[in-house]
Protein backbone atom coordinates (compact mmCIF):
# COMPACT_ATOMS: atom_id res chain seq x y z
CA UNK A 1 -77.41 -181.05 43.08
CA UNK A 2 -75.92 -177.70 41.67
CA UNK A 3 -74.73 -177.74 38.90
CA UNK A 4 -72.62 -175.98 35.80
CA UNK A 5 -73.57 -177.13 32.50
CA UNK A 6 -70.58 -176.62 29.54
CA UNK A 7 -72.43 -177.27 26.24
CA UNK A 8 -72.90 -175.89 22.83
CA UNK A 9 -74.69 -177.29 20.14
CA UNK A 10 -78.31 -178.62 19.96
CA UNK A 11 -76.98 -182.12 21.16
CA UNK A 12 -76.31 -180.23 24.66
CA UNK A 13 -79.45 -178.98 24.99
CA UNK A 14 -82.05 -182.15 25.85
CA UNK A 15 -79.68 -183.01 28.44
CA UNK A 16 -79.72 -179.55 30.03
CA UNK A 17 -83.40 -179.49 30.19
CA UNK A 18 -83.69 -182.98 31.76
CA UNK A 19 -81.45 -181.84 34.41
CA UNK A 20 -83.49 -178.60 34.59
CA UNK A 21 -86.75 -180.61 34.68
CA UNK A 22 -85.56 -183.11 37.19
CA UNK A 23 -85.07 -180.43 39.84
CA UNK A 24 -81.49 -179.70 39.99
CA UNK A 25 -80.00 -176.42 40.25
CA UNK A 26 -78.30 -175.32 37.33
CA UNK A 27 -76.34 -171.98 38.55
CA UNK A 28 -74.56 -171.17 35.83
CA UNK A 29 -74.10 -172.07 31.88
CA UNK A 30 -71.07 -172.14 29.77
CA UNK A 31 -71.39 -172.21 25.93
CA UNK A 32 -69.07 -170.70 23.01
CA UNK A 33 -69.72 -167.09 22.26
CA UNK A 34 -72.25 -165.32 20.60
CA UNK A 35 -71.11 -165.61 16.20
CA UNK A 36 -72.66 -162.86 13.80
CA UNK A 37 -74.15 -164.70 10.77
CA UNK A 38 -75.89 -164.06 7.12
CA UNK A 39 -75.56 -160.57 4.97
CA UNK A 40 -76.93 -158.75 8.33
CA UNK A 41 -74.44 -159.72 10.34
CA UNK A 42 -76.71 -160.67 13.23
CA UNK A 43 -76.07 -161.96 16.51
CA UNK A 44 -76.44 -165.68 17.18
CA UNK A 45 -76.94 -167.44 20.20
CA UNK A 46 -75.66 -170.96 20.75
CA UNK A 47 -78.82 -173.61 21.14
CA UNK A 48 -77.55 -173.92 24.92
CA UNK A 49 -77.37 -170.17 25.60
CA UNK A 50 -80.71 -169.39 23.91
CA UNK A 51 -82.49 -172.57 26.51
CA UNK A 52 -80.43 -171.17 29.38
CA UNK A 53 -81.75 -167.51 29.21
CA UNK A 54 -85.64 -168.69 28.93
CA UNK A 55 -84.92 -170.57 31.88
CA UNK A 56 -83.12 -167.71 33.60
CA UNK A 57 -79.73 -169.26 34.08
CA UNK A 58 -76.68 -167.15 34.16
CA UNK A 59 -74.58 -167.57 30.55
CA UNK A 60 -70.84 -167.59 30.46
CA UNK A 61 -69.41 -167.54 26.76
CA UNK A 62 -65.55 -167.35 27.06
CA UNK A 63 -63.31 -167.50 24.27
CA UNK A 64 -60.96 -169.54 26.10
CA UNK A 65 -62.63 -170.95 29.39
CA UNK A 66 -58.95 -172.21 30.32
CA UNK A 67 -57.86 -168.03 30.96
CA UNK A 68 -57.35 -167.03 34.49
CA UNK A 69 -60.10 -164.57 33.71
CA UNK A 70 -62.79 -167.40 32.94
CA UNK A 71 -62.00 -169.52 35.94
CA UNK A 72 -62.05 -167.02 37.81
CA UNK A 73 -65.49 -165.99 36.81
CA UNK A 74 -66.23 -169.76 36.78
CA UNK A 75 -65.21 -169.62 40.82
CA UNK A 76 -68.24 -167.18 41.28
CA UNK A 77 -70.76 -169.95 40.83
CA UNK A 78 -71.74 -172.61 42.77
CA UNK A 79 -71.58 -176.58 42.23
CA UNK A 80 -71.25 -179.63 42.92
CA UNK A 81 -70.93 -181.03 39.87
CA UNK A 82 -69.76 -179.79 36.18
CA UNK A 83 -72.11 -181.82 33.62
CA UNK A 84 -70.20 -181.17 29.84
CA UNK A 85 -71.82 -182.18 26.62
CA UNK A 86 -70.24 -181.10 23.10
CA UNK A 87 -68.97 -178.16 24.48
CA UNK A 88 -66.19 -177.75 22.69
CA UNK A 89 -63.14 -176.58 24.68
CA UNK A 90 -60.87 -178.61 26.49
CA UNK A 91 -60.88 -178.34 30.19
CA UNK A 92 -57.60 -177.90 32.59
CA UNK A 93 -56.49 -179.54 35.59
CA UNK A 94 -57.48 -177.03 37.66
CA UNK A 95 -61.16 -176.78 36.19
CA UNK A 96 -61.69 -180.38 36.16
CA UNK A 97 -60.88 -180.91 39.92
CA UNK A 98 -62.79 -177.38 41.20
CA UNK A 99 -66.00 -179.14 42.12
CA UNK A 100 -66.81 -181.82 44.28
CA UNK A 101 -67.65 -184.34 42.51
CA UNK A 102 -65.35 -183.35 39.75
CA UNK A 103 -66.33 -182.97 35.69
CA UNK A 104 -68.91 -185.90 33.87
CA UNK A 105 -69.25 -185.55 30.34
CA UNK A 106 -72.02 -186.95 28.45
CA UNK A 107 -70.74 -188.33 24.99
CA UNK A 108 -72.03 -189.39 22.02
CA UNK A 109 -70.64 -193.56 21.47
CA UNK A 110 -69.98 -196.60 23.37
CA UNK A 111 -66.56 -195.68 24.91
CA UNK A 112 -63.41 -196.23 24.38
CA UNK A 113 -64.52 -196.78 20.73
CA UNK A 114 -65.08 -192.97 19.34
CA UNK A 115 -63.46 -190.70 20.73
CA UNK A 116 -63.47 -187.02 19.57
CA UNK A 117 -65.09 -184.79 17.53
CA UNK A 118 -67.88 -186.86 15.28
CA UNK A 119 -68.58 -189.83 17.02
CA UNK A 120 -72.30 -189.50 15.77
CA UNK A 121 -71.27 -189.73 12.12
CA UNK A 122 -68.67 -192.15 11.95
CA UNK A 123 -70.03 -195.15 13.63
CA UNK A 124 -72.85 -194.71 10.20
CA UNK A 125 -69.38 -194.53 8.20
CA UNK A 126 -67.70 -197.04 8.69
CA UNK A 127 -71.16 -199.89 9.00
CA UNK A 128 -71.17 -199.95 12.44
CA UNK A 129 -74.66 -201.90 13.92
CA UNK A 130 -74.81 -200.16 17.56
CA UNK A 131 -73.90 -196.98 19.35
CA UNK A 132 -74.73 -195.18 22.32
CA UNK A 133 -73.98 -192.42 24.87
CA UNK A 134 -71.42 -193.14 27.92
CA UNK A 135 -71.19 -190.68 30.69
CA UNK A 136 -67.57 -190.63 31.80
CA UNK A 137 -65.46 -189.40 34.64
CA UNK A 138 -63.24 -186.18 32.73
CA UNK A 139 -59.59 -186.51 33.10
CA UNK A 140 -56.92 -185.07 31.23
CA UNK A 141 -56.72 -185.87 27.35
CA UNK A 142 -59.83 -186.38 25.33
CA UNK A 143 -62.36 -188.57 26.29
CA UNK A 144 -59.83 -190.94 27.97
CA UNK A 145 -61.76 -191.21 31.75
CA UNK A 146 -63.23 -193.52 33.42
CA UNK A 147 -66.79 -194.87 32.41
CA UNK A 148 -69.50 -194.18 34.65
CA UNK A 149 -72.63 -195.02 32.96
CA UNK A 150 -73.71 -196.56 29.08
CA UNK A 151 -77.01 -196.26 27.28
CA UNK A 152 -77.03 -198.91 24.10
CA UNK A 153 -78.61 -197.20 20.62
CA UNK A 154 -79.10 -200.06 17.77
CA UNK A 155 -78.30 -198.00 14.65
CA UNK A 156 -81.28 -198.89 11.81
CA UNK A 157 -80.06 -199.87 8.34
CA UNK A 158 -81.55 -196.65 6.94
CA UNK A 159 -80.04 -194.52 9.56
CA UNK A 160 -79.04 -191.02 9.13
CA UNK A 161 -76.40 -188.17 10.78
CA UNK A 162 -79.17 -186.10 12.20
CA UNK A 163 -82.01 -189.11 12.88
CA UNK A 164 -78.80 -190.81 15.00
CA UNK A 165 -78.13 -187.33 16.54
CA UNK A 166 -81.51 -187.04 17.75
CA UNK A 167 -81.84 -190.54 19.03
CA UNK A 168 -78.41 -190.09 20.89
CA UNK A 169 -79.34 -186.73 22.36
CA UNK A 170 -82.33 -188.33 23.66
CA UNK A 171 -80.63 -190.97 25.30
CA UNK A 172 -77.76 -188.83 26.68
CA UNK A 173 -81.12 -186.43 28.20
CA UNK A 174 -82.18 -189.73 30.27
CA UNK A 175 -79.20 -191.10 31.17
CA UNK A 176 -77.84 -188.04 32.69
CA UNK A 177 -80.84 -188.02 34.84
CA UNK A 178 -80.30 -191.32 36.29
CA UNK A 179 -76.65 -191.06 36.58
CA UNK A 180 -76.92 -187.70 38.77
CA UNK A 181 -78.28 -189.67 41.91
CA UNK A 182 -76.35 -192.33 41.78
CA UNK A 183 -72.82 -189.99 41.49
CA UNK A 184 -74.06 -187.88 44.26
CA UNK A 185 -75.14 -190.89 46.57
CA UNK A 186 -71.38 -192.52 45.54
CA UNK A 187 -73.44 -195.61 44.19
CA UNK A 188 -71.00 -195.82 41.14
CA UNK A 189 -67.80 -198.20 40.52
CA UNK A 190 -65.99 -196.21 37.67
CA UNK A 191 -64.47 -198.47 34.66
CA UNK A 192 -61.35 -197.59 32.97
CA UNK A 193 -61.31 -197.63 29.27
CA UNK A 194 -59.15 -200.10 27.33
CA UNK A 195 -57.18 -198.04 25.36
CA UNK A 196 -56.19 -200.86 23.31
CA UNK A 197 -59.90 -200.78 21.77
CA UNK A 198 -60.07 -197.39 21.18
CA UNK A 199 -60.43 -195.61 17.88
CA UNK A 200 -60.73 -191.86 16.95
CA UNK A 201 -63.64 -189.90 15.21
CA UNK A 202 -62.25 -187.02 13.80
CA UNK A 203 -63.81 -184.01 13.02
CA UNK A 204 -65.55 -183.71 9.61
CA UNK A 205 -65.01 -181.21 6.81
CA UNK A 206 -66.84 -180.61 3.29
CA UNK A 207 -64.02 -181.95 1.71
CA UNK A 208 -65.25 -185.48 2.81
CA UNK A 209 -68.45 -185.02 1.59
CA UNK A 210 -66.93 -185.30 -2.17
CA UNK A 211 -68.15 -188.98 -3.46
CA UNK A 212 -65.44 -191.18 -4.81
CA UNK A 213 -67.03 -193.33 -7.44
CA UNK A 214 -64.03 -195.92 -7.53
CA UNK A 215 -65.46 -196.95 -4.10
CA UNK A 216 -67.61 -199.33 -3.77
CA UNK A 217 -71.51 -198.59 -3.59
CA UNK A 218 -71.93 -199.64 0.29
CA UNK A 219 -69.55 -196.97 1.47
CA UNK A 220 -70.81 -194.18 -0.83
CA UNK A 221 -74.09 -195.28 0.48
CA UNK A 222 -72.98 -194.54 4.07
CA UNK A 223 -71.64 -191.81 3.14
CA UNK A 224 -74.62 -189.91 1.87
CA UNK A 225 -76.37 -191.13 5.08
CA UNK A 226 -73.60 -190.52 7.49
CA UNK A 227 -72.93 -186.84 5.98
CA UNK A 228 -76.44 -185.75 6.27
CA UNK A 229 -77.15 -182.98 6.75
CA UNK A 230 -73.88 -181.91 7.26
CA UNK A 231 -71.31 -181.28 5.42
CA UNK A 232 -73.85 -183.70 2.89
CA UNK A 233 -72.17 -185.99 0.26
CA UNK A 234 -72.10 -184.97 -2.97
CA UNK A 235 -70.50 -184.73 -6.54
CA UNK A 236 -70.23 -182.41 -9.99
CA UNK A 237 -72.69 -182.28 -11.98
CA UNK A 238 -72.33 -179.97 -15.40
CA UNK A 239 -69.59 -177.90 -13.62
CA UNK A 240 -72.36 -177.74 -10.74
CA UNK A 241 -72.28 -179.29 -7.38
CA UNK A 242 -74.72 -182.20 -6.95
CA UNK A 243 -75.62 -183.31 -3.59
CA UNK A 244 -77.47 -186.82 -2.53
CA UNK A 245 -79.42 -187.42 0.02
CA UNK A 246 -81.13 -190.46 -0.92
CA UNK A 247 -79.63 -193.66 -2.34
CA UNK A 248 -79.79 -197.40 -2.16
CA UNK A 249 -77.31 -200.15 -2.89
CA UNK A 250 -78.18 -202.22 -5.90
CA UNK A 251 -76.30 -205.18 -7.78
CA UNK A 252 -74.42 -204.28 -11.25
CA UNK A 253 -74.67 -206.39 -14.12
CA UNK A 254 -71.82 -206.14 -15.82
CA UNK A 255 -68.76 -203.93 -14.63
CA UNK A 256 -68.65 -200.27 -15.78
CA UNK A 257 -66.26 -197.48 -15.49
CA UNK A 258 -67.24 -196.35 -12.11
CA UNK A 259 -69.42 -192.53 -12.22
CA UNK A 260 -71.16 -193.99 -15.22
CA UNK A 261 -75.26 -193.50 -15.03
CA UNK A 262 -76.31 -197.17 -15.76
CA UNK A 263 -79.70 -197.07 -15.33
CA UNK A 264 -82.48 -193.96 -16.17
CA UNK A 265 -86.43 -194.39 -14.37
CA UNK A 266 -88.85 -191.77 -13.68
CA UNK A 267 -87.68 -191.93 -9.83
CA UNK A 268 -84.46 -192.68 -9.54
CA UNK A 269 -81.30 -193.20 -11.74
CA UNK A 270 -78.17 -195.62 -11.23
CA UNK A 271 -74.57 -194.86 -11.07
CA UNK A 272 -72.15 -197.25 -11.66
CA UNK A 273 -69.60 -197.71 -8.25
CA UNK A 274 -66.22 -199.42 -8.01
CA UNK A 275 -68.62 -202.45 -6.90
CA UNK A 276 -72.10 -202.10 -7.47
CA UNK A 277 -74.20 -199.24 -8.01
CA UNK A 278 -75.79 -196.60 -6.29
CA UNK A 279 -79.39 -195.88 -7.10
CA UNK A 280 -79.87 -191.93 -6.17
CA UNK A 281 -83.63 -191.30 -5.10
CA UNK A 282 -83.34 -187.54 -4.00
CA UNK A 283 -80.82 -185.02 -4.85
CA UNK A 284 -80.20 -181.16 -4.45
CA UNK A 285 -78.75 -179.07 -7.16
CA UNK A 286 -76.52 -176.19 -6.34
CA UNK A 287 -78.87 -172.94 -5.95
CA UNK A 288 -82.53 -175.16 -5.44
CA UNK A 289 -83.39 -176.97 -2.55
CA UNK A 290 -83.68 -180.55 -2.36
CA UNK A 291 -86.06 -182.66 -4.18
CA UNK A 292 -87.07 -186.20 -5.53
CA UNK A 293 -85.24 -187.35 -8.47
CA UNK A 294 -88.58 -187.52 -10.22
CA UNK A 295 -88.87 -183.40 -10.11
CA UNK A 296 -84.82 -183.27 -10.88
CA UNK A 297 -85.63 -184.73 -13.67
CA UNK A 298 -88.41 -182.51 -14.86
CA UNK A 299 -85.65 -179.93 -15.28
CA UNK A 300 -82.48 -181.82 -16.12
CA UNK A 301 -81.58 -184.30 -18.26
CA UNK A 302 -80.24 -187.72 -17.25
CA UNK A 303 -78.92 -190.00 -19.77
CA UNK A 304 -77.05 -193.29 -19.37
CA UNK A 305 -73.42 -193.14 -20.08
CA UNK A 306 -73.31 -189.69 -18.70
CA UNK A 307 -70.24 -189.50 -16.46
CA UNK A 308 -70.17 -187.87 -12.80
């Protein structure tokens, strides 16, 4: 098939060389445009552009790919088919209906649940025990077409933002794959979503990454998983910003003021949570890179009763 691919991030780009590898003809690629980054101000590429050029694929980056200008250049290109993964622009009407077989999008949870932005993230935040990737028939309003194909992801206990990522990118690469035939030979009977069991992942921010001690220990333990690596979960420590990246649930005693440090060890110490405690295991100081608590604690001390 021929094909435009609309993608951005590194999620976008397993997919695009599956498609790639499987023989298709990707004519063109749309990704975000080019942002200058660091003290030098340098150009960056977006992880789709950067595998499109080594491939020799054409790279569109509009600012707004909904512009008369951008469809127009859009037009210019060949397709049957408009494959979308995180790209992060909503498409028109008149975009989504331009090639044949219309606009699939390859995202990241078991449709209808998760919809939007962080899908990835917030099934680990809120406990869920499976995921996956659902390739879905774009309509107008987000993520809200019908369902096409579903890949199942069990999500392990210890599971992080960017090991789920990687495992979800891998299954979105192989599913698109498949579903490409089958869409092209009209093998497919589309599902509507329920609406009714729907839910929305909304997009993260640092601010969430702040740790609430009053909560209990399971969801601060989710969140340091579900936050990493970004924006990371974190707290204040001596007027100094603390991040976790490594903790485990463990049963409390007696009850303490929640932020309390409970417990002291050579690995690891214990903060008291609104139920239970978390036991921290590896941490990152503001200005050092991350590190086990055993070499924290070579260079700061940890004492119980200490308040975060």
């Amino acid at each position: 098939m021929k094909i435009i691919y609309m993608g951005t991030p590194d999620f976008a780009v397993a997919p695009l060389k599956a498609i790639i590898e499987a023989g298709h003809q990707v004519t063109a690629v749309v990704t975000q445009p080019d942002k200058q980054r660091g003290r030098g101000r340098e150009v960056q590429y977006t992880p789709v552009k950067e595998c499109a050029l080594k491939h020799g694929i054409p790279v569109l980056t509009p600012a707004k790919i909904k512009e008369p200008e951008a469809v127009m250049e859009l037009k210019k290109y060949p397709a049957d088919i408009f494959v979308v993964a995180a790209f992060g622009q909503l498409l028109t009407e008149e975009i989504l209906n331009m090639p044949k077989f219309g606009c699939i999008n390859i995202h990241a949870s078991l449709l209808p649940a998760y919809r939007g932005a962080a899908p990835i993230q917030w099934v680990i935040l809120n406990g869920e025990e499976k995921t996956g990737v659902t390739i879905q028939q774009m309509a107008k309003g987000l993520d809200t077409g019908d369902m096409l194909f579903k890949k199942e992801v069990i999500i392990d206990p210890k599971e992080t933002g960017d090991s789920l990522h990687d495992k979800l990118m891998a299954a979105g690469a192989e599913l698109i794959v498949d579903a490409l035939p089958q869409i092209e030979k009209g093998e497919i009977r589309p599902e509507k979503q329920d609406d009714s069991l729907s839910c929305y992942a909304k997009k993260l921010t640092k601010s969430m990454g702040l740790i609430d001690w009053n909560q209990d220990a399971v969801t601060i333990e989710r969140l340091v998983r579900g936050l990493n690596s970004w924006p990371s979960a974190y707290t204040v420590f001596k007027g100094k910003t603390l991040k976790i990246w490594e903790a485990d649930v463990v049963s409390m005693g007696e009850e303490m003021e929640p932020g309390t440090v409970i417990l002291t060890s050579k690995n690891f110490f214990d903060v008291a949570a609104g139920k239970d405690a978390l036991r921290v295991k590896s941490v990152q100081i503001e200005g050092k890179k991350r590190m086990p608590v055993k070499d924290f604690l070579l260079g700061y001390e940890i004492s119980c009763g200490m308040k975060f």
